[in-house]
Protein backbone atom coordinates (compact mmCIF):
# COMPACT_ATOMS: atom_id res chain seq x y z
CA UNK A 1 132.78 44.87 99.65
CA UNK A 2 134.97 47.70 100.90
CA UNK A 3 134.43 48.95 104.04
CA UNK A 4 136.30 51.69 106.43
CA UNK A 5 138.58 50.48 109.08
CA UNK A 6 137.39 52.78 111.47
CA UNK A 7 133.94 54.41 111.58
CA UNK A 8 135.26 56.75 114.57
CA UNK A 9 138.23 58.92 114.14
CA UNK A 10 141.17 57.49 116.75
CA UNK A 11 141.01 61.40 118.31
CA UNK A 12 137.47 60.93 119.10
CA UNK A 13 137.97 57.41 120.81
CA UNK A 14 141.18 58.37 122.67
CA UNK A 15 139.35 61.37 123.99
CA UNK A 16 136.56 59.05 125.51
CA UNK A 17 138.26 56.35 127.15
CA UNK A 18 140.75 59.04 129.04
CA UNK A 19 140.21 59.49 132.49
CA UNK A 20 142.93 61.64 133.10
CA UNK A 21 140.63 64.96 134.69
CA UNK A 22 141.83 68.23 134.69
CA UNK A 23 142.47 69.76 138.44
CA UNK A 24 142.81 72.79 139.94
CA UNK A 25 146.44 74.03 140.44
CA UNK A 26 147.81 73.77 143.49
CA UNK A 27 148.05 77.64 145.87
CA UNK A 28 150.20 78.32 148.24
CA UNK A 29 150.47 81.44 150.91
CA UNK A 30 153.95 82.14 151.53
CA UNK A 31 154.98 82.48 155.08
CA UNK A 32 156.59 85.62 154.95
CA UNK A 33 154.95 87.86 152.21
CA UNK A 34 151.60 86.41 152.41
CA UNK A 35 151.65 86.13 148.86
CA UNK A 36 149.48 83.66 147.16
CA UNK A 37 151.41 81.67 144.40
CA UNK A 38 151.65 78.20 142.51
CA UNK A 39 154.03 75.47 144.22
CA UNK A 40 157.54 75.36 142.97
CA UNK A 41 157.15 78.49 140.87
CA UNK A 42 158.86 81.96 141.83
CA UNK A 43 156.79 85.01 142.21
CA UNK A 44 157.08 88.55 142.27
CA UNK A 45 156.56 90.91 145.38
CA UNK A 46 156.79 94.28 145.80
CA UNK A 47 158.93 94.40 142.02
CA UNK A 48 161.42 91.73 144.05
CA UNK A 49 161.13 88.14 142.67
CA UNK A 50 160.89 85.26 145.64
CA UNK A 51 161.23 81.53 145.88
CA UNK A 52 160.77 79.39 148.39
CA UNK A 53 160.34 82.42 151.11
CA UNK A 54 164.15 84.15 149.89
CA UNK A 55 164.80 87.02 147.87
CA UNK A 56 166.20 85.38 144.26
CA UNK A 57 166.33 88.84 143.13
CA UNK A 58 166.25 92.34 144.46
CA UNK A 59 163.84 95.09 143.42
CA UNK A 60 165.49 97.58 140.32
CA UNK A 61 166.09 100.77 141.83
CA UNK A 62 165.84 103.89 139.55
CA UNK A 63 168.90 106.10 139.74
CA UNK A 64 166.70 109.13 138.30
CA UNK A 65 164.58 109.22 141.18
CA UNK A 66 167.04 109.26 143.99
């Protein structure tokens, strides 16, 4: 008599014997904006963008309003 090879679908079983959990990502405060931001991830600050504490690049200036 015929029967199926599997009565639970393989997503179903790989979901339940993972134990790989889901954390909360990782914050940092930079030192010299105070800025909060993910580790190893540039961020922007006052329209400049940061990483690792240095200017990567500076703010845009409009000529219009100078």
């Amino acid at each position: 008599m015929a029967h199926p090879k599997s009565r639970i679908s393989k997503q179903r079983k790989r979901k339940r014997r993972t134990h790989v959990k889901a954390t909360a990502p990782h914050v940092m405060v930079c030192e010299k904006t105070g800025e909060p931001h993910l580790y190893h991830r540039a961020y922007y600050h006052n329209g400049a963008l940061y990483y690792k504490g240095q200017v990567v690049i500076e703010a845009a200036v409009d000529e219009d309003t100078e």
